[in-house]
C-alpha atoms as a PDB file:
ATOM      1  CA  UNK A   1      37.278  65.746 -16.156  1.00  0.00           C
ATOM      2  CA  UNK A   2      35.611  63.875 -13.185  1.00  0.00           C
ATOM      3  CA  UNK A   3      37.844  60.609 -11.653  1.00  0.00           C
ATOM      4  CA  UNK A   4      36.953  58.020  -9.834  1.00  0.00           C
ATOM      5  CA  UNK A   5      39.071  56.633  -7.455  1.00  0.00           C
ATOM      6  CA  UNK A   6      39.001  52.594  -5.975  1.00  0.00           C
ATOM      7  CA  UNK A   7      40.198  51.068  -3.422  1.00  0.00           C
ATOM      8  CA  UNK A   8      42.636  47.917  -4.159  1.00  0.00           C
ATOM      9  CA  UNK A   9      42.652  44.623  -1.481  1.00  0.00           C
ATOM     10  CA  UNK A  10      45.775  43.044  -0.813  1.00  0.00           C
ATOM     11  CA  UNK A  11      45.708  39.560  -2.785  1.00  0.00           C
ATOM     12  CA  UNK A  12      46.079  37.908   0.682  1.00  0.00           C
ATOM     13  CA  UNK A  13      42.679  39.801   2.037  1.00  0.00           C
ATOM     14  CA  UNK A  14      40.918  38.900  -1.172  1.00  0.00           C
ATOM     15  CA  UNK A  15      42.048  35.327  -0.603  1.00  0.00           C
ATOM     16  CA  UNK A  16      40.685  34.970   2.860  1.00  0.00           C
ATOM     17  CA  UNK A  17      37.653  36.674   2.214  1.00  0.00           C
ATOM     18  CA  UNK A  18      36.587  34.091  -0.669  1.00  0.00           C
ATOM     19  CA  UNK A  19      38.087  31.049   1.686  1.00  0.00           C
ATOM     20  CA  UNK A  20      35.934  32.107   4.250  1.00  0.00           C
ATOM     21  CA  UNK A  21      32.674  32.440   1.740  1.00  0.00           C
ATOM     22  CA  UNK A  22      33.340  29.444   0.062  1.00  0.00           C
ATOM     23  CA  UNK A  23      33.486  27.550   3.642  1.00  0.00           C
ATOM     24  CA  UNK A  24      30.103  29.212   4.867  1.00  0.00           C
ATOM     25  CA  UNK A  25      28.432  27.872   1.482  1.00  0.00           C
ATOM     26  CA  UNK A  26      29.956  24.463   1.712  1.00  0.00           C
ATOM     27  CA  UNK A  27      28.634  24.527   5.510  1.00  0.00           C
ATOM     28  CA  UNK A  28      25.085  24.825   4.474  1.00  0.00           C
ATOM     29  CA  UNK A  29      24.969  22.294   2.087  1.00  0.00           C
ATOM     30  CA  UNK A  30      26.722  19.514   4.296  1.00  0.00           C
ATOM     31  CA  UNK A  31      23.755  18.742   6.791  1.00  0.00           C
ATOM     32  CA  UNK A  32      24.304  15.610   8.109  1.00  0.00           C
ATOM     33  CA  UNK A  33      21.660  12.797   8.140  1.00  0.00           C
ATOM     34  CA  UNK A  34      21.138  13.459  11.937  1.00  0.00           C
ATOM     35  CA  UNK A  35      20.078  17.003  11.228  1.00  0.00           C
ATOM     36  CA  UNK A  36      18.363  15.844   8.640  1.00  0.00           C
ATOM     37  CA  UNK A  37      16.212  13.395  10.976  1.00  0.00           C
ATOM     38  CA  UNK A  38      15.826  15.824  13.128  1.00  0.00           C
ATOM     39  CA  UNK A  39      14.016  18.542  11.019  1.00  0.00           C
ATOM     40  CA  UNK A  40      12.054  15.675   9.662  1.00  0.00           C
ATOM     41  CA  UNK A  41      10.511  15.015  13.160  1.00  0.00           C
ATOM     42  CA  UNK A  42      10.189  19.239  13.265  1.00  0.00           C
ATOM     43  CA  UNK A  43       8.052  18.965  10.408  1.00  0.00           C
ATOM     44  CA  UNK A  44       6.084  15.926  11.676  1.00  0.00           C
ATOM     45  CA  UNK A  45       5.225  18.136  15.084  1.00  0.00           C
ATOM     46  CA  UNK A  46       3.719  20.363  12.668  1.00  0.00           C
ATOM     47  CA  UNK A  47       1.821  18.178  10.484  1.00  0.00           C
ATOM     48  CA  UNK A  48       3.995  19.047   7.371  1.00  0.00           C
ATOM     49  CA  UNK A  49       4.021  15.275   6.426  1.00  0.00           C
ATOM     50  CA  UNK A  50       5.151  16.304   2.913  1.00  0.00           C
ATOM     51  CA  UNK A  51       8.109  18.495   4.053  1.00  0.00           C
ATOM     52  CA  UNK A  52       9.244  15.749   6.940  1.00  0.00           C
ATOM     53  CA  UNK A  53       9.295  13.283   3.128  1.00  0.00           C
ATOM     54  CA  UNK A  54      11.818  15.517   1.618  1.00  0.00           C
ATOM     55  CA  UNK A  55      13.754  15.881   5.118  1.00  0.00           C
ATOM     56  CA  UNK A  56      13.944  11.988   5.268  1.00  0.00           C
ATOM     57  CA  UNK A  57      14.610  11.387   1.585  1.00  0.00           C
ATOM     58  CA  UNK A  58      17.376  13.860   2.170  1.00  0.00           C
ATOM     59  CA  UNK A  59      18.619  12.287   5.528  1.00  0.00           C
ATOM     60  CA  UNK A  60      18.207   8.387   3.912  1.00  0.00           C
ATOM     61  CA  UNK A  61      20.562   9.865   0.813  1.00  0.00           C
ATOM     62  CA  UNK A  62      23.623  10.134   3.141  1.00  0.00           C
ATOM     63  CA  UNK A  63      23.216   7.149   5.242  1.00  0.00           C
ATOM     64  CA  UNK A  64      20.688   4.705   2.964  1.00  0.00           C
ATOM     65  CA  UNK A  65      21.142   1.829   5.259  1.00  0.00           C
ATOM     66  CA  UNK A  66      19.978   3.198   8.700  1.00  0.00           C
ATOM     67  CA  UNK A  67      16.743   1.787   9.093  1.00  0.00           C
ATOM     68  CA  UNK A  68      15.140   3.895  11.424  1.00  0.00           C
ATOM     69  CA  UNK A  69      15.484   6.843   9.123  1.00  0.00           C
ATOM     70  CA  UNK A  70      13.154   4.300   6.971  1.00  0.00           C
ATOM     71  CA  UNK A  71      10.469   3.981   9.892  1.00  0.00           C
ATOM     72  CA  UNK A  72      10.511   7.669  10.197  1.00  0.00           C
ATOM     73  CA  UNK A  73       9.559   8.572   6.925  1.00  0.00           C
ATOM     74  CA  UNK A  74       7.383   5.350   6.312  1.00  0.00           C
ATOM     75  CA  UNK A  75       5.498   6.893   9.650  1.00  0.00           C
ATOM     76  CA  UNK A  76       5.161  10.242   7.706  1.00  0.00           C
ATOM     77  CA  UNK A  77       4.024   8.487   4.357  1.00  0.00           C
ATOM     78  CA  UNK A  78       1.039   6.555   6.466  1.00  0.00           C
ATOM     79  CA  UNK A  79       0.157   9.832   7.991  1.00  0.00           C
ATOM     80  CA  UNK A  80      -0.068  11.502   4.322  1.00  0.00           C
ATOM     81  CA  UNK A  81      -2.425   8.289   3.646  1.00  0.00           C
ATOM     82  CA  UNK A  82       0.949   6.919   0.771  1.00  0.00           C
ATOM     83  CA  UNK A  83      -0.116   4.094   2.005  1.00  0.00           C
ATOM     84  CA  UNK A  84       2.155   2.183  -0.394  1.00  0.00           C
ATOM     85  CA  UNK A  85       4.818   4.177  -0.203  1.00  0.00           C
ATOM     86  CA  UNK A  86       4.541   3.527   3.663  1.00  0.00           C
ATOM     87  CA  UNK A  87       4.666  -0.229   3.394  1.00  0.00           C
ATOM     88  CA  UNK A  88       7.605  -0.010   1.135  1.00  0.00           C
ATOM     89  CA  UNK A  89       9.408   1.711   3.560  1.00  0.00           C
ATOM     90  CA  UNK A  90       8.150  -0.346   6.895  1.00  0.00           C
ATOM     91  CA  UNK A  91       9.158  -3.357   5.291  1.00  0.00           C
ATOM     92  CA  UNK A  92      12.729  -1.865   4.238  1.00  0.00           C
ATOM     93  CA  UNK A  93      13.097  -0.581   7.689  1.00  0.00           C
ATOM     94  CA  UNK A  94      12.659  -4.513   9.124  1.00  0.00           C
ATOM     95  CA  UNK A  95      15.158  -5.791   6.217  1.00  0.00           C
ATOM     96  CA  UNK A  96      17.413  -3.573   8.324  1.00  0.00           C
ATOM     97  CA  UNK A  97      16.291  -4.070  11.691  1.00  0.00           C
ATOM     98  CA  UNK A  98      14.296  -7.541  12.126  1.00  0.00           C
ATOM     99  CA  UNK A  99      13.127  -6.407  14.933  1.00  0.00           C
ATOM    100  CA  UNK A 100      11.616  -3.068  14.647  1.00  0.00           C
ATOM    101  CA  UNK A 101       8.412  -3.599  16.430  1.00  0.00           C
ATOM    102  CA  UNK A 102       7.123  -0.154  15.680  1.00  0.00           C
ATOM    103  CA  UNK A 103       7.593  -0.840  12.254  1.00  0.00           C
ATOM    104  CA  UNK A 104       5.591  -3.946  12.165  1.00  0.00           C
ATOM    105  CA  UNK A 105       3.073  -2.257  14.144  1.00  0.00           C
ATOM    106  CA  UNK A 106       2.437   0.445  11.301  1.00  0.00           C
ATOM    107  CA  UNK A 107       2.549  -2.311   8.372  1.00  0.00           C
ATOM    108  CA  UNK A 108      -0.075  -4.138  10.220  1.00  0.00           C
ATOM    109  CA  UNK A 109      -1.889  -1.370  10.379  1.00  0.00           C
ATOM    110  CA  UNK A 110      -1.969  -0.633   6.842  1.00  0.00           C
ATOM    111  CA  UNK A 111      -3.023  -3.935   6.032  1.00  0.00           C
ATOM    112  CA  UNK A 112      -6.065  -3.865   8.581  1.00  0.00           C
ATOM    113  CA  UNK A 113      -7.026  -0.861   6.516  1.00  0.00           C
ATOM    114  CA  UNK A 114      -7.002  -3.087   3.334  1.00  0.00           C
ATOM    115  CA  UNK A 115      -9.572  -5.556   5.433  1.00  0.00           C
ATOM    116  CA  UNK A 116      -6.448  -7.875   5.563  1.00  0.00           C
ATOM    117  CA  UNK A 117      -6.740  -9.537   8.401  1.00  0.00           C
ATOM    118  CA  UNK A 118      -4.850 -12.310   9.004  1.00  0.00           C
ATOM    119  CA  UNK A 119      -1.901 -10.867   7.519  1.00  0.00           C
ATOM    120  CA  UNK A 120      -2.250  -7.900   9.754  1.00  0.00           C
ATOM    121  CA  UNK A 121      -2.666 -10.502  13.056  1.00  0.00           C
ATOM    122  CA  UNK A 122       0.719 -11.531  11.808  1.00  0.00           C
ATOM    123  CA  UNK A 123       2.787  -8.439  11.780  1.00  0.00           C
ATOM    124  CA  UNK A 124       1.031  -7.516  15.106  1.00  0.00           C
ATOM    125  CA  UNK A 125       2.508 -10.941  16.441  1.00  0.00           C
ATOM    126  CA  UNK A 126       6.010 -10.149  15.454  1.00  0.00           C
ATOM    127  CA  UNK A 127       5.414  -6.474  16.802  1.00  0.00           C
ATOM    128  CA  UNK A 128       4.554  -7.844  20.617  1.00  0.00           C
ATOM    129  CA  UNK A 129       7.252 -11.035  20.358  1.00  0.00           C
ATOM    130  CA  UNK A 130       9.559  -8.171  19.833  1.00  0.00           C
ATOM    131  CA  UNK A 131       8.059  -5.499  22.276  1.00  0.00           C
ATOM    132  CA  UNK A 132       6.076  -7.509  24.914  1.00  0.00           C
ATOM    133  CA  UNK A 133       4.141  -4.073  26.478  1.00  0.00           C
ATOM    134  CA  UNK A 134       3.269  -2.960  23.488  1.00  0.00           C
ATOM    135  CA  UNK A 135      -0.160  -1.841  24.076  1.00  0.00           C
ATOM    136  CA  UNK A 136      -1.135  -0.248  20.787  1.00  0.00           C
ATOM    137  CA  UNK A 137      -0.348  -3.556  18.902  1.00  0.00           C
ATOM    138  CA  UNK A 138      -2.594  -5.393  21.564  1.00  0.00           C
ATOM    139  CA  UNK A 139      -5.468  -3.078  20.897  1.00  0.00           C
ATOM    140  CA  UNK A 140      -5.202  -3.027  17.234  1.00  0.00           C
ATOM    141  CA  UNK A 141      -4.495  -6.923  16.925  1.00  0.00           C
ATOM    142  CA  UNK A 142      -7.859  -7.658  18.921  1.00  0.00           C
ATOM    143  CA  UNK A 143      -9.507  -5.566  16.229  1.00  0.00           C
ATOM    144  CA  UNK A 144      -8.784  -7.981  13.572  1.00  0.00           C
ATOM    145  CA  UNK A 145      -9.497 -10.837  15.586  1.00  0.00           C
ATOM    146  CA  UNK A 146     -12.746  -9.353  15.973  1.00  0.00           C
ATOM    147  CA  UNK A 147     -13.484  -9.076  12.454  1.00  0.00           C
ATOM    148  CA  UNK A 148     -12.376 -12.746  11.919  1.00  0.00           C
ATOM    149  CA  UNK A 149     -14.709 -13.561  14.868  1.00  0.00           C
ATOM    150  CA  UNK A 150     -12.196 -14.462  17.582  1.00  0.00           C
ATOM    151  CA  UNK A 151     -14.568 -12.820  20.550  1.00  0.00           C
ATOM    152  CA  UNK A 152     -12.044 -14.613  23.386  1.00  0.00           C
ATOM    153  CA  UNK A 153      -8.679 -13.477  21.623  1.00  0.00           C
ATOM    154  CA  UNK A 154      -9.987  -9.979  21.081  1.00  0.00           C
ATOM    155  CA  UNK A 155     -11.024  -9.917  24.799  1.00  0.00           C
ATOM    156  CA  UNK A 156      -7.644 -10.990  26.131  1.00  0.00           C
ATOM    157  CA  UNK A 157      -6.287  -8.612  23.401  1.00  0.00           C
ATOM    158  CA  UNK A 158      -7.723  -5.480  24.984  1.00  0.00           C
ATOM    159  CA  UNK A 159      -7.808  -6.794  28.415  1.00  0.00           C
ATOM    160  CA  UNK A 160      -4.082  -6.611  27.989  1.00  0.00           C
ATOM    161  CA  UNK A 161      -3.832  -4.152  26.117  1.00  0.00           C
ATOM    162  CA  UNK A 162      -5.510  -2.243  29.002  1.00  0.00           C
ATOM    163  CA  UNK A 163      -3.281  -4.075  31.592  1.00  0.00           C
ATOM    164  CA  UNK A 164       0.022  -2.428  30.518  1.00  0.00           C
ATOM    165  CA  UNK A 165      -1.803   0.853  29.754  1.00  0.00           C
ATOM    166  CA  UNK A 166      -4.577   1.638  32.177  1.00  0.00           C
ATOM    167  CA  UNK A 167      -5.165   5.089  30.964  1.00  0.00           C
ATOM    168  CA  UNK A 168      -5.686   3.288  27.419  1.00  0.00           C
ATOM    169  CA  UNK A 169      -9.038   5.261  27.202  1.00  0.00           C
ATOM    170  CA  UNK A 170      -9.491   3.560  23.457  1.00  0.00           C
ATOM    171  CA  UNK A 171      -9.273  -0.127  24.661  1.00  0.00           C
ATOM    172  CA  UNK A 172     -11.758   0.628  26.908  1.00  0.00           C
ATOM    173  CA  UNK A 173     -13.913   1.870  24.190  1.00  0.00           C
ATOM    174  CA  UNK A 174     -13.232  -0.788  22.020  1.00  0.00           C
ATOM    175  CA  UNK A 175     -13.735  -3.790  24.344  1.00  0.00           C
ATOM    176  CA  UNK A 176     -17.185  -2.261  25.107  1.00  0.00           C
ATOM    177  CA  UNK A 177     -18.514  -2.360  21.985  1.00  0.00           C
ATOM    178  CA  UNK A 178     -17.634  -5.598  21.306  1.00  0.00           C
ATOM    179  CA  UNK A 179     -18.877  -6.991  24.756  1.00  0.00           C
ATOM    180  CA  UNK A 180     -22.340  -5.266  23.876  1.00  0.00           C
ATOM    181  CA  UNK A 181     -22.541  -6.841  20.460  1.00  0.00           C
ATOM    182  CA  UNK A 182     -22.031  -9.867  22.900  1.00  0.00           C
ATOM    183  CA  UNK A 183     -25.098  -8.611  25.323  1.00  0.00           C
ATOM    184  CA  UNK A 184     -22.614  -8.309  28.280  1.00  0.00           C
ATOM    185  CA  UNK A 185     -24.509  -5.174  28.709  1.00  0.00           C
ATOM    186  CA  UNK A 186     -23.220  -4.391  32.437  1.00  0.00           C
ATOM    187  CA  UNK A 187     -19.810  -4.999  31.397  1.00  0.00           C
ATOM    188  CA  UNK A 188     -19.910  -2.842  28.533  1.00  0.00           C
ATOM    189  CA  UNK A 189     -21.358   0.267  30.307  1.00  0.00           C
ATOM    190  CA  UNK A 190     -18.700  -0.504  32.892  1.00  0.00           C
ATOM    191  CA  UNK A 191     -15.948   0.114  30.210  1.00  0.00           C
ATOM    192  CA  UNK A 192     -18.292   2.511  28.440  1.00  0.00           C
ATOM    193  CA  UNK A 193     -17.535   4.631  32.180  1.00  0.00           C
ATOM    194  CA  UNK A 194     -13.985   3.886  32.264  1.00  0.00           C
ATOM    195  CA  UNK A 195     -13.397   5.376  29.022  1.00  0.00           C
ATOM    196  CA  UNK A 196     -15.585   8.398  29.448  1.00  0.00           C
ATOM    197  CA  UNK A 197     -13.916   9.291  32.882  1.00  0.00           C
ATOM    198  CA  UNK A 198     -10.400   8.911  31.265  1.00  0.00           C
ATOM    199  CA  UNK A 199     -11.558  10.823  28.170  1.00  0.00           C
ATOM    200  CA  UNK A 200     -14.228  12.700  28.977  1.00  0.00           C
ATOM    201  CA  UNK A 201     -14.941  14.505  25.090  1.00  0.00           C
ATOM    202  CA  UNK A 202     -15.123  10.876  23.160  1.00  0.00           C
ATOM    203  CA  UNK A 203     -18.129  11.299  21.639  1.00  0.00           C
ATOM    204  CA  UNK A 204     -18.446   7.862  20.387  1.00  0.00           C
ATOM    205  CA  UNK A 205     -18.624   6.670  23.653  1.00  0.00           C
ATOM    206  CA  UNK A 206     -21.464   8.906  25.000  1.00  0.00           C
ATOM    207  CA  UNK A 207     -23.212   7.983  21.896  1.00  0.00           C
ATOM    208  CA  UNK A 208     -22.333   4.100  22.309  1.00  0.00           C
ATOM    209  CA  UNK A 209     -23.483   4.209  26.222  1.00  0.00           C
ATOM    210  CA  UNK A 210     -26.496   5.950  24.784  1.00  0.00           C
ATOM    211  CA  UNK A 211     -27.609   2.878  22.887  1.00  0.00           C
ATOM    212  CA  UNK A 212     -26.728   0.560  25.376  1.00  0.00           C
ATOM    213  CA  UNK A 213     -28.619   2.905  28.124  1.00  0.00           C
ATOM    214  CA  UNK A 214     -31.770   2.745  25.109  1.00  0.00           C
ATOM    215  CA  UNK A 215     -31.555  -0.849  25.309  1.00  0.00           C
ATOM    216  CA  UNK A 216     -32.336  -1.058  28.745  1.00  0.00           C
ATOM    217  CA  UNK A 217     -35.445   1.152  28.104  1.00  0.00           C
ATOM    218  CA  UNK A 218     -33.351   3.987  30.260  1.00  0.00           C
ATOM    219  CA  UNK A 219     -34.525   6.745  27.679  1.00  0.00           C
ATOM    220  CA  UNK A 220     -33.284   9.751  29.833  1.00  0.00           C
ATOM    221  CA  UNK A 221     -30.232   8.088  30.411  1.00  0.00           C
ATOM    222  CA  UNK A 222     -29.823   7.422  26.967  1.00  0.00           C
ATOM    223  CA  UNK A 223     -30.849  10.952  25.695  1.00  0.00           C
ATOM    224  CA  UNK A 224     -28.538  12.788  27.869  1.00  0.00           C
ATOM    225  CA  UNK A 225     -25.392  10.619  26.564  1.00  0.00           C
ATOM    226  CA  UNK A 226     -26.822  11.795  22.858  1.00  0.00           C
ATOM    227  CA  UNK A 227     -27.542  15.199  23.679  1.00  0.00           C
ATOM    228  CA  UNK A 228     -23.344  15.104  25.257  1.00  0.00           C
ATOM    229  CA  UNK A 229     -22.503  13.171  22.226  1.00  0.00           C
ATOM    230  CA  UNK A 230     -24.123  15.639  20.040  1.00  0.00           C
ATOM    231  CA  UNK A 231     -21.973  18.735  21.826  1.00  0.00           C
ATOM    232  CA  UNK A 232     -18.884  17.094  21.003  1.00  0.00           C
ATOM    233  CA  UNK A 233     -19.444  17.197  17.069  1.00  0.00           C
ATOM    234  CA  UNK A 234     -20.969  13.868  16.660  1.00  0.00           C
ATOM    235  CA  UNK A 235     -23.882  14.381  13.717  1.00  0.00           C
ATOM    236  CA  UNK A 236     -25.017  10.401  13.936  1.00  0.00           C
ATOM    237  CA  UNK A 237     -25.975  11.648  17.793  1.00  0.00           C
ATOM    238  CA  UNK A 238     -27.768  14.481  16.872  1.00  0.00           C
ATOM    239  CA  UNK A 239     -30.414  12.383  14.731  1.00  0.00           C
ATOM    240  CA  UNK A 240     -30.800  10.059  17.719  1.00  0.00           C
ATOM    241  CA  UNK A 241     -31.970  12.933  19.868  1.00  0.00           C
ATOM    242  CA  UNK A 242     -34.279  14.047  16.996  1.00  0.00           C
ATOM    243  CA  UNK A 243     -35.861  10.398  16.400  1.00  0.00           C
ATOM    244  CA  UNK A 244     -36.285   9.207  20.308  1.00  0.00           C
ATOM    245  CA  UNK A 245     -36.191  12.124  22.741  1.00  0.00           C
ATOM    246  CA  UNK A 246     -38.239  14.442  21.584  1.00  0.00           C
END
């Protein structure tokens, strides 16, 4: 007959052993809200909008009145288009902090997307009265007064805009459009330049300068910003270069 033989612990080895265990599986569920956060932003670097969500959610759970932790994962809801979700969260995250300019920044922003301007115009207000330099909520406020027809405001807007941010390649773009709607072609293609030299693959604004350039009956001019325009992955430039330069 065959025996098997086994080795016996001491009761104080045993003891430690499942101390110790328990320990290293009470460490790995006990992340704190700051690592949390922080894998959130991982995520966002990444463009895993859904997993930063669940980081947040999970981070918000241990300290639910931290109101940054609300801006983070409203940010992350916007850029997983929740837009609802997103405003839910911005405007928790200003219950907490009244003056989370970022916050007011994004809310605006969602409600420019829902062609609400006014209401937009306000939460860009608050954003600058609380963050005078913002640039971004410069830019984006002159956009609405634009649509409501405010030429002057929207001017200052990205003037300013462009004051505190001079490499604000966008607010150049921007304010040339709307000065050529205006007809002030020569200051248009001057910001149409700006914004090319500081960004030198917008497309939009090759294509833009192109249409200003065919305005001015400067047809090469105008063909070669297409033809760039085209390069860079803009379809709507292509067609141009089809219909008047061939």
């Amino acid at each position: 007959m065959s025996t098997f033989s086994s080795t016996v612990f001491p009761a104080q080895t045993v003891k430690g052993f499942l101390l110790a265990l328990l320990a290293v599986l009470s460490m790995a569920g006990c992340k704190t809200a700051k690592t949390h956060s922080r894998e959130g932003l991982e995520r966002v670097s990444k463009k895993d909008y859904i997993g930063a969500i669940v980081e947040y959610d999970r981070a918000i759970e241990k300290k639910p009145d931290d109101g940054n932790l609300y801006r983070l994962r409203g940010i992350a809801k916007y850029e997983s288009s929740d837009y609802t979700g997103a405003t839910v969260d911005f405007t928790k995250a200003i219950s907490l902090l009244p003056q989370d300019a970022e916050s007011y920044k994004f809310r605006g922003d969602i409600k420019q997307n829902q062609k609400q301007y006014k209401a937009a115009i306000d939460d860009y207000n608050k954003a600058i009265t609380f963050q005078p330099n913002y640039a971004k909520a410069y830019n984006n406020r002159a956009l609405n007064k634009a649509k409501l027809r405010d030429t002057k405001g929207a001017i200052a807007d990205f003037t300013q805009a462009i004051a505190l941010q001079p490499d604000y390649s966008v607010a150049y773009l921007n304010r040339a459009n709307l000065r050529m709607r205006q007809k002030q072609y020569p200051m248009a293609l001057a910001d149409y330049d700006q914004a090319i030299a500081l960004d030198p693959e917008m497309d939009e604004a090759y294509y833009n300068r192109g249409v200003l350039k065919y305005t001015q009956r400067k047809r090469k001019d105008a063909c070669a910003d297409w033809q760039r325009s085209y390069e860079l992955g803009n379809p709507q430039a292509g067609t141009a270069v089809q219909r008047f330069c061939k």
